[in-house]
PDB file of N, CA and C in Angstrom:
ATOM      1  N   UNK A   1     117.680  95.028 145.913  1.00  0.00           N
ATOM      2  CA  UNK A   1     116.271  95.196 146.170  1.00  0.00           C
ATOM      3  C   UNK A   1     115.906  94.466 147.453  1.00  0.00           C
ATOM      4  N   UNK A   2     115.389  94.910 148.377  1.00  0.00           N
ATOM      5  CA  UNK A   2     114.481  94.718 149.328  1.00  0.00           C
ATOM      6  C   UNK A   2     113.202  93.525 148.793  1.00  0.00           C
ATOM      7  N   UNK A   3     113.348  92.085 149.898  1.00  0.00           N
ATOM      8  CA  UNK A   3     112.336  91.309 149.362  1.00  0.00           C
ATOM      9  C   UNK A   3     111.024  91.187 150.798  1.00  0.00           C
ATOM     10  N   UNK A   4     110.665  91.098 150.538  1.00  0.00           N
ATOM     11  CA  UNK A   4     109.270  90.385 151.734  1.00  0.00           C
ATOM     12  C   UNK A   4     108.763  89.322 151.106  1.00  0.00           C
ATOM     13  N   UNK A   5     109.044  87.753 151.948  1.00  0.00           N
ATOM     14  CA  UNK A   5     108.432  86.195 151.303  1.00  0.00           C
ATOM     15  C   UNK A   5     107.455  85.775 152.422  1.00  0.00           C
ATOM     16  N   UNK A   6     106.709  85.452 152.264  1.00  0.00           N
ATOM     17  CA  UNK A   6     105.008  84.583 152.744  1.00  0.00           C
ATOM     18  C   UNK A   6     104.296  84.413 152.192  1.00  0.00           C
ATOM     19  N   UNK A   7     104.137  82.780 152.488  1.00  0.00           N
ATOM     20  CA  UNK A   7     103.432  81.875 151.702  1.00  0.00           C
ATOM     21  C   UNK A   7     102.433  81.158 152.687  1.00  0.00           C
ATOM     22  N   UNK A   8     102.411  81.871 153.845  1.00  0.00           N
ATOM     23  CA  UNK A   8     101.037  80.932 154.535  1.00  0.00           C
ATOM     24  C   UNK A   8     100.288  82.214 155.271  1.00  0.00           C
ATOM     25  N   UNK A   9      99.497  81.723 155.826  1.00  0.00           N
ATOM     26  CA  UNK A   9      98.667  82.981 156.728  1.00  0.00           C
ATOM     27  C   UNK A   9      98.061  84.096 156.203  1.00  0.00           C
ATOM     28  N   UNK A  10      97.629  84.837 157.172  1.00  0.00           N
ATOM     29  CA  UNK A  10      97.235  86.235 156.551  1.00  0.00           C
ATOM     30  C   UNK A  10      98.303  87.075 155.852  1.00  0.00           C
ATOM     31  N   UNK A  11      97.977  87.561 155.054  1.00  0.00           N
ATOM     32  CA  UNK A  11      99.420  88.665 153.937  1.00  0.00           C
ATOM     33  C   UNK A  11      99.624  90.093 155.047  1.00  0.00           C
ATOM     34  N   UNK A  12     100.749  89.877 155.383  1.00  0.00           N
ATOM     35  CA  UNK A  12     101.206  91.305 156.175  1.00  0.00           C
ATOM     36  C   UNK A  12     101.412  92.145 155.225  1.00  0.00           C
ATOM     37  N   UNK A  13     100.964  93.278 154.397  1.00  0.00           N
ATOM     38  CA  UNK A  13     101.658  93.866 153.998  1.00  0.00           C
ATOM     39  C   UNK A  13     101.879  95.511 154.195  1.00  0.00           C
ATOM     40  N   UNK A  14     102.461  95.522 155.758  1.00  0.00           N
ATOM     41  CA  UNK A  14     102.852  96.449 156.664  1.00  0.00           C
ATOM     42  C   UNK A  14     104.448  96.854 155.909  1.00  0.00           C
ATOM     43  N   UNK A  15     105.014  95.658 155.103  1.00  0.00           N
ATOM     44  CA  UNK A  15     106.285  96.024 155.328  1.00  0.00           C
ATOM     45  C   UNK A  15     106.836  96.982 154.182  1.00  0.00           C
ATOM     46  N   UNK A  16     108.139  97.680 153.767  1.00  0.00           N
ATOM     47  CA  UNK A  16     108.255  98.395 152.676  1.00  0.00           C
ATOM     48  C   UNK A  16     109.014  97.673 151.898  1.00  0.00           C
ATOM     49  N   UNK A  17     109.130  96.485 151.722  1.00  0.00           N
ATOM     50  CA  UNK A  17     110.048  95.954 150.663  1.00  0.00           C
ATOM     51  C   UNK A  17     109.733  96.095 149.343  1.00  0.00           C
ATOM     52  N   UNK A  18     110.549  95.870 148.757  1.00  0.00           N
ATOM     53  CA  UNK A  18     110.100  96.562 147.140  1.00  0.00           C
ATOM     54  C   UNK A  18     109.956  95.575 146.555  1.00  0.00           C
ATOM     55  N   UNK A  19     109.863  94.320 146.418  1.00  0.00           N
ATOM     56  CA  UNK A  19     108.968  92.840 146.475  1.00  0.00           C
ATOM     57  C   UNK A  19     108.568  91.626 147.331  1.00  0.00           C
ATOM     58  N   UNK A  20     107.457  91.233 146.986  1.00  0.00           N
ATOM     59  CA  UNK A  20     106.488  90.683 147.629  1.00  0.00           C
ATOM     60  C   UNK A  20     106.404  89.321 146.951  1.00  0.00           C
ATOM     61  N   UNK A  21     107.007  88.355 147.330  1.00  0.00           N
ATOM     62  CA  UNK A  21     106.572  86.936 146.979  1.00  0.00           C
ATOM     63  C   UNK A  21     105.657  86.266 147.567  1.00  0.00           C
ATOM     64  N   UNK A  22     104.453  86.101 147.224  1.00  0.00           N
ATOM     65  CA  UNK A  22     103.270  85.753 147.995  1.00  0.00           C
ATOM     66  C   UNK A  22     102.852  84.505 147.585  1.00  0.00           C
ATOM     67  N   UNK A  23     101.602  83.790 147.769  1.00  0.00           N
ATOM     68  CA  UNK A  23     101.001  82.695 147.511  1.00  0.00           C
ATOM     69  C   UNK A  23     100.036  83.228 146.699  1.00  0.00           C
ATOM     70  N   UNK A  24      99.866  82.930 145.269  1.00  0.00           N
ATOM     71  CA  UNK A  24      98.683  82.881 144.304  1.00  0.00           C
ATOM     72  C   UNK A  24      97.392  82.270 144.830  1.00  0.00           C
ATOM     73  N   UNK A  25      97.292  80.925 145.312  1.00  0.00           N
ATOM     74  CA  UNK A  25      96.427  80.543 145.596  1.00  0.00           C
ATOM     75  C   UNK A  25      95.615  81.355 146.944  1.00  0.00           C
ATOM     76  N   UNK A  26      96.156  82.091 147.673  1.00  0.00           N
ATOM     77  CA  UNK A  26      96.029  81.927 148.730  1.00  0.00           C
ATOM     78  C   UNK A  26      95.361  84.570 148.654  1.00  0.00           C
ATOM     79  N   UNK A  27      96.199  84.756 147.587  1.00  0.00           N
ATOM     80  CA  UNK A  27      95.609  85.710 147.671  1.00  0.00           C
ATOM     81  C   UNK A  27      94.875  86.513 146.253  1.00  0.00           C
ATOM     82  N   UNK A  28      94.034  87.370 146.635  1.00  0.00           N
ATOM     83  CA  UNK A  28      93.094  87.781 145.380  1.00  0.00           C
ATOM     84  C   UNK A  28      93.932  88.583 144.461  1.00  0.00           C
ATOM     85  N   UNK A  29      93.653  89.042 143.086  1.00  0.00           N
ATOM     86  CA  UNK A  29      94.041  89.852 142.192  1.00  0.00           C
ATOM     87  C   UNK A  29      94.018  91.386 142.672  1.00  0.00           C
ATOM     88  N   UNK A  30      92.799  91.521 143.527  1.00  0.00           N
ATOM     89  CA  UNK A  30      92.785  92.867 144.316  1.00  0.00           C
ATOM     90  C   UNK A  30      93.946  93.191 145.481  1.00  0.00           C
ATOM     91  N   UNK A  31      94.508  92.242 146.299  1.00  0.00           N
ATOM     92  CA  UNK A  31      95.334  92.263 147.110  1.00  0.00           C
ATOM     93  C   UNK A  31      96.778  92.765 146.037  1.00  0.00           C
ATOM     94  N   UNK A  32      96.814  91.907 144.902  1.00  0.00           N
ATOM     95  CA  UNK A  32      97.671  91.778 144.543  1.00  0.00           C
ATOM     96  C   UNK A  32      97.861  93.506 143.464  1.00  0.00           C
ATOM     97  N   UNK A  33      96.750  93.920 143.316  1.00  0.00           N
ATOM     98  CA  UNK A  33      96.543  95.102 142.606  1.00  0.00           C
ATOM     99  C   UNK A  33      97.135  96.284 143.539  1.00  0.00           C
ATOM    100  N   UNK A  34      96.866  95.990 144.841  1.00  0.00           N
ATOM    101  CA  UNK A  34      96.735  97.294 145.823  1.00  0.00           C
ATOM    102  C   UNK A  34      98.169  97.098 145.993  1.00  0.00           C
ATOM    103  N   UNK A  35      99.164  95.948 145.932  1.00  0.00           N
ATOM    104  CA  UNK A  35     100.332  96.166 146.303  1.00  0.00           C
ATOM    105  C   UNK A  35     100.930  96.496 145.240  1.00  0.00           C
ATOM    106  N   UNK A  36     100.517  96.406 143.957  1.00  0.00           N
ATOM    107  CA  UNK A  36     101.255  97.268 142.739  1.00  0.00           C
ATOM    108  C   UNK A  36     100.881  98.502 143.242  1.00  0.00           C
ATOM    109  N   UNK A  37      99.894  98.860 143.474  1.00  0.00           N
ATOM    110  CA  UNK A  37      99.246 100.468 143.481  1.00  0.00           C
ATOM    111  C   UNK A  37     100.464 101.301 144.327  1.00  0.00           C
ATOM    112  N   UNK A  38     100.745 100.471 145.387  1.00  0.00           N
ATOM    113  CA  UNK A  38     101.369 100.922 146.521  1.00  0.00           C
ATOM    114  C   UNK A  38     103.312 101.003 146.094  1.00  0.00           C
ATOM    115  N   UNK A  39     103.287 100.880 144.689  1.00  0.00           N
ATOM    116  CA  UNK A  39     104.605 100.867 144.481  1.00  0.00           C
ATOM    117  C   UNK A  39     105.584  99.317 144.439  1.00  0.00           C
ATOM    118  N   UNK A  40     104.689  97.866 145.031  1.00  0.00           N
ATOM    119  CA  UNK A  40     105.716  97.059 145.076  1.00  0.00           C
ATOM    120  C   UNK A  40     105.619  95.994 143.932  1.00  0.00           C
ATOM    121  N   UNK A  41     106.727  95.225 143.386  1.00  0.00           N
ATOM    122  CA  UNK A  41     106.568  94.466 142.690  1.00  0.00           C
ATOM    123  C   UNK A  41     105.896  93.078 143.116  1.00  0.00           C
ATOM    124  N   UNK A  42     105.266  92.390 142.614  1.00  0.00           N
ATOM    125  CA  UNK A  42     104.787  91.105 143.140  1.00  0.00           C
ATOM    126  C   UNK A  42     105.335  89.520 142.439  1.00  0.00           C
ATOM    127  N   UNK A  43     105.739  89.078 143.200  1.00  0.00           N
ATOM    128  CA  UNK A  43     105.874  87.560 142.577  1.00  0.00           C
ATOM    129  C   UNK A  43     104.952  86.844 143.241  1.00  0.00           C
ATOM    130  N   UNK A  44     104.369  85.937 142.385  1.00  0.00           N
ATOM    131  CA  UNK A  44     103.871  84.580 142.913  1.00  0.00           C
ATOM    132  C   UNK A  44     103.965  83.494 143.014  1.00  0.00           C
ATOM    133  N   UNK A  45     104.046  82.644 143.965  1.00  0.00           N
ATOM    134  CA  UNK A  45     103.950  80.750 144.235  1.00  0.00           C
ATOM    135  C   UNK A  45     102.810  80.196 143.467  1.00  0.00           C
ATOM    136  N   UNK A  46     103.132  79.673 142.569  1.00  0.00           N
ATOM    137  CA  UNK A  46     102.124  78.588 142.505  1.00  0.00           C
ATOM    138  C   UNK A  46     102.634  76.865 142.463  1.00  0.00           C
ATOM    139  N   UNK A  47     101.825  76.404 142.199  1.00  0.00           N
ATOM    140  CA  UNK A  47     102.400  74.967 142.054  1.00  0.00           C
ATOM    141  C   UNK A  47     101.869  74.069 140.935  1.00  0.00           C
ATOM    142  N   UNK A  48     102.321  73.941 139.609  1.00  0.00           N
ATOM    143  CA  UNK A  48     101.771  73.472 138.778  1.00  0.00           C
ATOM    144  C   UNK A  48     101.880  72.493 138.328  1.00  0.00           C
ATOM    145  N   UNK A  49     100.852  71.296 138.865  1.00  0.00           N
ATOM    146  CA  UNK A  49     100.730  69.610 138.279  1.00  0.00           C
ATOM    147  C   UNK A  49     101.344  68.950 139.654  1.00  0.00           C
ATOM    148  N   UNK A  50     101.226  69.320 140.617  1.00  0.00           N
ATOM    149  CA  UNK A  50     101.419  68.464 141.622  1.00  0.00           C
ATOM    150  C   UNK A  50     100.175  68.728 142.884  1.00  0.00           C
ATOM    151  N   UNK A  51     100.238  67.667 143.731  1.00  0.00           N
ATOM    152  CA  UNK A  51      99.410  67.869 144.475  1.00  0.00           C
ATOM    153  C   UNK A  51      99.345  68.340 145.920  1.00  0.00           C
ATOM    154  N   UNK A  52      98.749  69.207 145.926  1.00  0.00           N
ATOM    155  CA  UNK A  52      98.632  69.603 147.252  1.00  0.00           C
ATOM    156  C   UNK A  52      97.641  69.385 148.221  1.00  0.00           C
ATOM    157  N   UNK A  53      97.474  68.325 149.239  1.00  0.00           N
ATOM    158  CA  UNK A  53      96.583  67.579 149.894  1.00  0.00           C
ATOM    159  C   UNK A  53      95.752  68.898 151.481  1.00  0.00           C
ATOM    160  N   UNK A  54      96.803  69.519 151.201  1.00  0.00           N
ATOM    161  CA  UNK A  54      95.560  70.618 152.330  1.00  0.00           C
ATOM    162  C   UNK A  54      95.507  71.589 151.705  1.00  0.00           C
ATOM    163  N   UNK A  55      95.603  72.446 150.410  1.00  0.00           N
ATOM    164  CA  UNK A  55      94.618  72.927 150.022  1.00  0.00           C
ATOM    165  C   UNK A  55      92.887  72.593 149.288  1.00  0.00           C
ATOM    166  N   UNK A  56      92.263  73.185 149.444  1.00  0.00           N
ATOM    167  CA  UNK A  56      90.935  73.279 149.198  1.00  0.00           C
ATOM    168  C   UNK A  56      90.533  73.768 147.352  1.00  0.00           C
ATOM    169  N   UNK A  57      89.537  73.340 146.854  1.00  0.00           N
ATOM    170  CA  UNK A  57      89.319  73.433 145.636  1.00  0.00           C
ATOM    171  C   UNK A  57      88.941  75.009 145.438  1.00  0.00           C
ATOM    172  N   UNK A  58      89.196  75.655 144.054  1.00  0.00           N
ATOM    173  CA  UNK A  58      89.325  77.137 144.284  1.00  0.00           C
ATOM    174  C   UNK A  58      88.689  77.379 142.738  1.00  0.00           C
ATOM    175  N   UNK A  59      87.891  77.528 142.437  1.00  0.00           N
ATOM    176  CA  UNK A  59      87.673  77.594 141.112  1.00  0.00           C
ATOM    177  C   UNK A  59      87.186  79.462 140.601  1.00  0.00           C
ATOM    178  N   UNK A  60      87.976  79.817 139.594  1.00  0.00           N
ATOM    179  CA  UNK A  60      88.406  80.892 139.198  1.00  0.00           C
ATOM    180  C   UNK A  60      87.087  81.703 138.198  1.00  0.00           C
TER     181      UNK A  60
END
């Protein structure tokens, strides 16, 4: 399988890989919907119980 990984910046998702490891925090459920729509599988980063000093508070 074909992967595409980014975890900072804007989400390219120009490319055709047939998964997408992205940043949870960083992108919406809709982003993440349109790239199922579009055929690709999605994984996500998160980081759970540690701290991350430059992200920003995000409440759901």
């Amino acid at each position: 399988m074909s992967w595409y990984w980014q975890l900072s910046g804007d989400l390219n998702t120009g490319y055709s890989a047939e998964i997408y490891d992205i940043d949870l925090f960083d992108n919406s459920a809709s982003v993440i919907a349109d790239l199922q729509a579009g055929g690709h599988k999605v994984i996500c980063y998160f980081s759970g119980g540690s701290y991350e000093d430059w992200r920003g508070i995000k409440r759901c």
